[in-house]
Protein backbone atom coordinates (compact mmCIF):
# COMPACT_ATOMS: atom_id res chain seq x y z
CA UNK A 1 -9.81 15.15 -7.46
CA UNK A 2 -13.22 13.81 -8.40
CA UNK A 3 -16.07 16.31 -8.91
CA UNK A 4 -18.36 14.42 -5.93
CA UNK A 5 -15.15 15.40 -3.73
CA UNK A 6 -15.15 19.04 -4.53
CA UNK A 7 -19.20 19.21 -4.36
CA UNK A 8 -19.19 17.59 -0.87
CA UNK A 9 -16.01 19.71 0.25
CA UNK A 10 -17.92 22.73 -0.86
CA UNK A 11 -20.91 21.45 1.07
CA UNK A 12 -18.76 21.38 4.64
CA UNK A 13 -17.17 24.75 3.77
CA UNK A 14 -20.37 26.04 3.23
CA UNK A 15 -21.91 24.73 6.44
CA UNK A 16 -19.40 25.83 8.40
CA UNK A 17 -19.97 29.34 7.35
CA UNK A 18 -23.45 29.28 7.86
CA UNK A 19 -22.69 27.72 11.78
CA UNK A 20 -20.13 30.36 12.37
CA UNK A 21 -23.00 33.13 11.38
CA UNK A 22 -25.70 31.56 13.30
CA UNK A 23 -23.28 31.70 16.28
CA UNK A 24 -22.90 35.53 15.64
CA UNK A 25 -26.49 35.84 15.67
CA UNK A 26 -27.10 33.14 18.70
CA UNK A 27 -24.63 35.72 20.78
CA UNK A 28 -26.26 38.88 19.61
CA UNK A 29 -29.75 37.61 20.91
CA UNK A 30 -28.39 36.29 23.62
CA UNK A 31 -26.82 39.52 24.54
CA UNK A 32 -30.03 41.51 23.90
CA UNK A 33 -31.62 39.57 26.20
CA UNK A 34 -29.59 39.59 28.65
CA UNK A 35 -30.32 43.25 28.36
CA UNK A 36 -34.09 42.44 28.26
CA UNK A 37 -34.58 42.91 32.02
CA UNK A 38 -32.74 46.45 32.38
CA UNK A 39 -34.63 48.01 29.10
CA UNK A 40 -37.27 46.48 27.43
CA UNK A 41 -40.88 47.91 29.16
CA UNK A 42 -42.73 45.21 26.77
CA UNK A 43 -43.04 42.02 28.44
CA UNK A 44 -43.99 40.29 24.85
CA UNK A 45 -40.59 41.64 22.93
CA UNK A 46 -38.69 40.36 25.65
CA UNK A 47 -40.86 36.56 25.51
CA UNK A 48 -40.55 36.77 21.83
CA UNK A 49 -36.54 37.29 21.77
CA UNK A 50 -36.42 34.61 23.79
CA UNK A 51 -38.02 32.38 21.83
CA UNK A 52 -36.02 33.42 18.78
CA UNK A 53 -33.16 32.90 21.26
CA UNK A 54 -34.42 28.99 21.75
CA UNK A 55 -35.14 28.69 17.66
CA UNK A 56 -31.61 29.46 16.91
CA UNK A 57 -29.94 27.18 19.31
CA UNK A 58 -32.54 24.57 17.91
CA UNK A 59 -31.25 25.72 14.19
CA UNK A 60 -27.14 25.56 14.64
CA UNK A 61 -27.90 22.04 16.79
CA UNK A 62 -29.20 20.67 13.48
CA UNK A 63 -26.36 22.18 11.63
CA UNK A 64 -23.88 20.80 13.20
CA UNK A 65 -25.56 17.52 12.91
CA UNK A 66 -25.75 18.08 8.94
CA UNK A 67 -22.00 19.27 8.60
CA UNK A 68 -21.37 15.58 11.04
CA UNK A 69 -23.72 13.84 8.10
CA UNK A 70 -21.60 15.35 4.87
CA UNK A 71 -18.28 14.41 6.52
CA UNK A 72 -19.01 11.40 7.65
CA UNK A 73 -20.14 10.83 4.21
CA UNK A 74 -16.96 12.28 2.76
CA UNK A 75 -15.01 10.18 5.07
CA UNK A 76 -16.82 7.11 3.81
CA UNK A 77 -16.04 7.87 -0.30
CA UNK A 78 -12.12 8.13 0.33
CA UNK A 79 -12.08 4.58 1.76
CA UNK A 80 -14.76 3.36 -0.97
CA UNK A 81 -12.38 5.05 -3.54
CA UNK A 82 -9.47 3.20 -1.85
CA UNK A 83 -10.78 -0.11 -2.02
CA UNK A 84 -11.87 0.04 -5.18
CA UNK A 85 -8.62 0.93 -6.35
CA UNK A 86 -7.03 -1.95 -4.30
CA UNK A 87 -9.50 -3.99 -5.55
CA UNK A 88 -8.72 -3.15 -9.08
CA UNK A 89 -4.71 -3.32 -8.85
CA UNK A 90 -5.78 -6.59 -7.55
CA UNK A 91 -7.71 -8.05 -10.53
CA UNK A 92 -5.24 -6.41 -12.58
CA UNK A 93 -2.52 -8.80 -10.91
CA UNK A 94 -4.88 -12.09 -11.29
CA UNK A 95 -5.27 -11.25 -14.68
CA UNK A 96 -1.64 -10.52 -15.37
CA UNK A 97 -1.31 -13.94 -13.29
CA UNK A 98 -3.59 -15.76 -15.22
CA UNK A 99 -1.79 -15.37 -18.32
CA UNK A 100 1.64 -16.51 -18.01
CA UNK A 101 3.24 -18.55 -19.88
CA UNK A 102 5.28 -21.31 -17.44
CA UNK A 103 8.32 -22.01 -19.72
CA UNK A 104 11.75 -20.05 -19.14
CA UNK A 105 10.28 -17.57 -22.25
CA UNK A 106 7.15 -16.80 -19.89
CA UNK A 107 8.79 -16.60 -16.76
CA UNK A 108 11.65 -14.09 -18.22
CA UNK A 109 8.77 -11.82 -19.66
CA UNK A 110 7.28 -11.57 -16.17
CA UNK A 111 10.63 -10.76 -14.83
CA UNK A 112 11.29 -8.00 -17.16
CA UNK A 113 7.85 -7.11 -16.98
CA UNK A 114 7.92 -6.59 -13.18
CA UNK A 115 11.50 -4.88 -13.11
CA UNK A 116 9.89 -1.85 -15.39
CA UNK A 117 6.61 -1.77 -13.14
CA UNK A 118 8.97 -1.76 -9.93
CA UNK A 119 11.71 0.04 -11.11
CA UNK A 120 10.83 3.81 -11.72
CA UNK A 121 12.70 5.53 -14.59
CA UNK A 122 15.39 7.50 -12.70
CA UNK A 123 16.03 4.26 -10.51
CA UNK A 124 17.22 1.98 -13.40
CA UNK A 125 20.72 3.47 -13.84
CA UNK A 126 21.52 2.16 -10.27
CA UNK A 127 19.25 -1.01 -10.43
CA UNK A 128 19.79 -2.20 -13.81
CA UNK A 129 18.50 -5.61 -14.98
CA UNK A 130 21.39 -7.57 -15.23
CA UNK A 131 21.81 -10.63 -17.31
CA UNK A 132 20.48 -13.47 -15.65
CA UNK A 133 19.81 -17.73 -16.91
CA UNK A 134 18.33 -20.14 -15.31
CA UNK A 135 19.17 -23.63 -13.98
CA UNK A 136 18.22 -26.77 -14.99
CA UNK A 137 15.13 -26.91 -12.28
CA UNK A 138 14.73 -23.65 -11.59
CA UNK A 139 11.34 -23.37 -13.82
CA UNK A 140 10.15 -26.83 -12.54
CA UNK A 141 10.52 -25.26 -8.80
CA UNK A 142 7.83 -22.90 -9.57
CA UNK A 143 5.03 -25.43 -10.34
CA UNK A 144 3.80 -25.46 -7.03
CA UNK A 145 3.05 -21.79 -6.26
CA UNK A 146 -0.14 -20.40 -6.41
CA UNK A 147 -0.50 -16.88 -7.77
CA UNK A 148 0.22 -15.29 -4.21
CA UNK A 149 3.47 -16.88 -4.41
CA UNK A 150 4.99 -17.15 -7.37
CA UNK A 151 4.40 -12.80 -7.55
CA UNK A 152 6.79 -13.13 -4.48
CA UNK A 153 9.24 -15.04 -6.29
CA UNK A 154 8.90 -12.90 -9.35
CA UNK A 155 9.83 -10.22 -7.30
CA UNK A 156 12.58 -11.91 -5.19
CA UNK A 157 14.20 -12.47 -8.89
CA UNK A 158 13.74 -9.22 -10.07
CA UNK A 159 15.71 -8.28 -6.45
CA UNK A 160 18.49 -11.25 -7.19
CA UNK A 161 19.13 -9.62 -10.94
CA UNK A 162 19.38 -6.32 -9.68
CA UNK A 163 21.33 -6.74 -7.07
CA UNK A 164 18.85 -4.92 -5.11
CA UNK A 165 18.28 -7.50 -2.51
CA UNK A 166 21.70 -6.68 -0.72
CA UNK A 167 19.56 -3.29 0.48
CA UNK A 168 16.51 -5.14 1.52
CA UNK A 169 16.72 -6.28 5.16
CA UNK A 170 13.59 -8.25 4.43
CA UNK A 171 15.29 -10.49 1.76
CA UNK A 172 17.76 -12.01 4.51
CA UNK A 173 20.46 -12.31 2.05
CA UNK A 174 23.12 -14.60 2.84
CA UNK A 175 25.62 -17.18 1.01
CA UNK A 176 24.44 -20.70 1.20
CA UNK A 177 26.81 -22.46 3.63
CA UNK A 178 27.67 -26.46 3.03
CA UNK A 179 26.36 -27.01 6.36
CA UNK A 180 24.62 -25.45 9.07
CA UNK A 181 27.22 -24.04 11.32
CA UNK A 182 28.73 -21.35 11.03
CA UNK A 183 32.03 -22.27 10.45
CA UNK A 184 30.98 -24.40 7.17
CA UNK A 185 32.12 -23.11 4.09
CA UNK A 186 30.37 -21.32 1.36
CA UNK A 187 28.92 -23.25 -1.49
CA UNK A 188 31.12 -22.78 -4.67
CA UNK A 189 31.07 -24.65 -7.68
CA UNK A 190 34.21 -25.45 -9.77
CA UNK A 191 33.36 -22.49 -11.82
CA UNK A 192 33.71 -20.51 -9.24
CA UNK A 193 29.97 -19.45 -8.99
CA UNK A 194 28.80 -18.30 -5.38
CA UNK A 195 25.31 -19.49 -4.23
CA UNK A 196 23.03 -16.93 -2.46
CA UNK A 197 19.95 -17.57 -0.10
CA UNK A 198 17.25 -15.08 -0.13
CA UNK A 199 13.66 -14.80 1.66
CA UNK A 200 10.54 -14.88 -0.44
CA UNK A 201 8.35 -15.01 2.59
CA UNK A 202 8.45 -13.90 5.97
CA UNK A 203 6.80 -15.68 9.01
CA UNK A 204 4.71 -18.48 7.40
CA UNK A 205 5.47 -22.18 7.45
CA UNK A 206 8.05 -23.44 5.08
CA UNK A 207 8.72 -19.98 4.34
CA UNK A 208 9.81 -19.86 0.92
CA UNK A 209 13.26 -19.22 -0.11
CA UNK A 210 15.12 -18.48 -3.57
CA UNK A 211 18.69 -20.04 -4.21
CA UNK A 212 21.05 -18.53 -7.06
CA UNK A 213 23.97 -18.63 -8.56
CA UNK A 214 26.72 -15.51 -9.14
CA UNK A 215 28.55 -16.00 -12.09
CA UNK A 216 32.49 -15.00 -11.91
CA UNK A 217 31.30 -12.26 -15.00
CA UNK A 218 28.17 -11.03 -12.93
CA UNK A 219 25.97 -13.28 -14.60
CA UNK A 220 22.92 -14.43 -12.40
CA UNK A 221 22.00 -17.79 -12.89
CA UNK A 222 18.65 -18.44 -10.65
CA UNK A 223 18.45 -22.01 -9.34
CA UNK A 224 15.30 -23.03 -7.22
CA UNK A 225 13.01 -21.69 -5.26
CA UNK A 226 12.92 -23.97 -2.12
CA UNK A 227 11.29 -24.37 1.28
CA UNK A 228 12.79 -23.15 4.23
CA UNK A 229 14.41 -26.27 5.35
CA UNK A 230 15.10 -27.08 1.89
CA UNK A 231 19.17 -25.90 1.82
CA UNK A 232 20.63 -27.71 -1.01
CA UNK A 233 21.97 -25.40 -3.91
């Protein structure tokens, strides 16, 4: 936790100690007054306990207000820390972004790459990064995405290869159909491949989609990524 954290923490633990005393003492006045009436004979003690009385409601009033001022401010430096943070995985991603390399050689390394930032250590066992090719226009599809995007496809690969999207309600997984009923029959190619429809995006025109192919062996060969009316293999 950042020092400024445990200084301003401190601050509100130490103002609330100092409220809870002045209560004490706020109540213990106020009781001795009370009494005032039935046993003080000196008109002045009893006008000058009041008074004190009056100070120390005046005092824990602007207390509280302070302790309202330091949390407040605490408040306000956990969301400044957590937008700078967003802001910096952010420019982290641009820059990442900025840099690759749009051949198959590029593309792969930001697969991979994205797999080990997404998959965590224990998880790769299960959600191993299978091998995976890609078709003839699969890299061409990709032109058109601007950085948003094509981290979304990046992603929805990384899902495809893994065979992770089968778990991921979100990805809509389904086998590509040879027309649009329901009765249709799956795409298959004379090899025997199976072509599989997944979601990219969700609720946005032309949604994009990402077609592949599922080798008899396993192997993954990823298509095109496509609009959402877009349906051919």
């Amino acid at each position: 936790m950042p020092t400024g954290d445990l200084a301003t923490r401190a601050d509100v633990s130490a103002l609330a100690h100092e409220v809870a005393a002045l209560r004490g003492d706020l109540l213990a006045v106020t009781n001795l007054v009370g009494r005032g009436g039935a046993t003080a004979s000196d008109g002045a003690e009893l006008k000058r306990l009041r008074a004190e009385n009056e100070q120390l409601r005046a005092k824990l009033a602007d207390e509280r207000a302070e302790r309202a001022k330091v949390e407040a401010s605490l408040s306000e430096a956990s969301h400044d820390r957590r937008e700078a943070g967003r802001a910096l995985r952010d420019a982290r991603r641009a820059a990442e972004r900025a840099h690759v390399d749009p051949t198959a050689d590029g593309i792969r390394f930001e697969i991979e790459r994205t797999w080990g930032n997404r998959t965590a250590p224990g998880e790769r066992a299960r959600w191993p990064l299978r091998e995976f090719t890609f078709g003839a226009a699969f890299i061409d599809s990709l032109a058109a995405l601007d950085e948003n995007q094509l981290s979304k496809a990046v992603r929805a690969c990384v899902d495809a290869v893994t065979g992770r999207d089968r778990e991921i309600p979100a990805r809509e997984l389904h086998r590509l159909r040879t027309g649009e009923g329901g009765d249709d029959s799956y795409v298959v190619r004379a090899d025997g491949s199976k072509c599989w429809r997944s979601s990219i995006e969700q609720n946005t025109p032309g949604a994009r989609r990402l077609h592949y192919w599922e080798l008899p062996g396993g192997v993954i060969e990823l298509s095109r990524v496509v609009h959402h009316d877009d349906t051919k293999p």
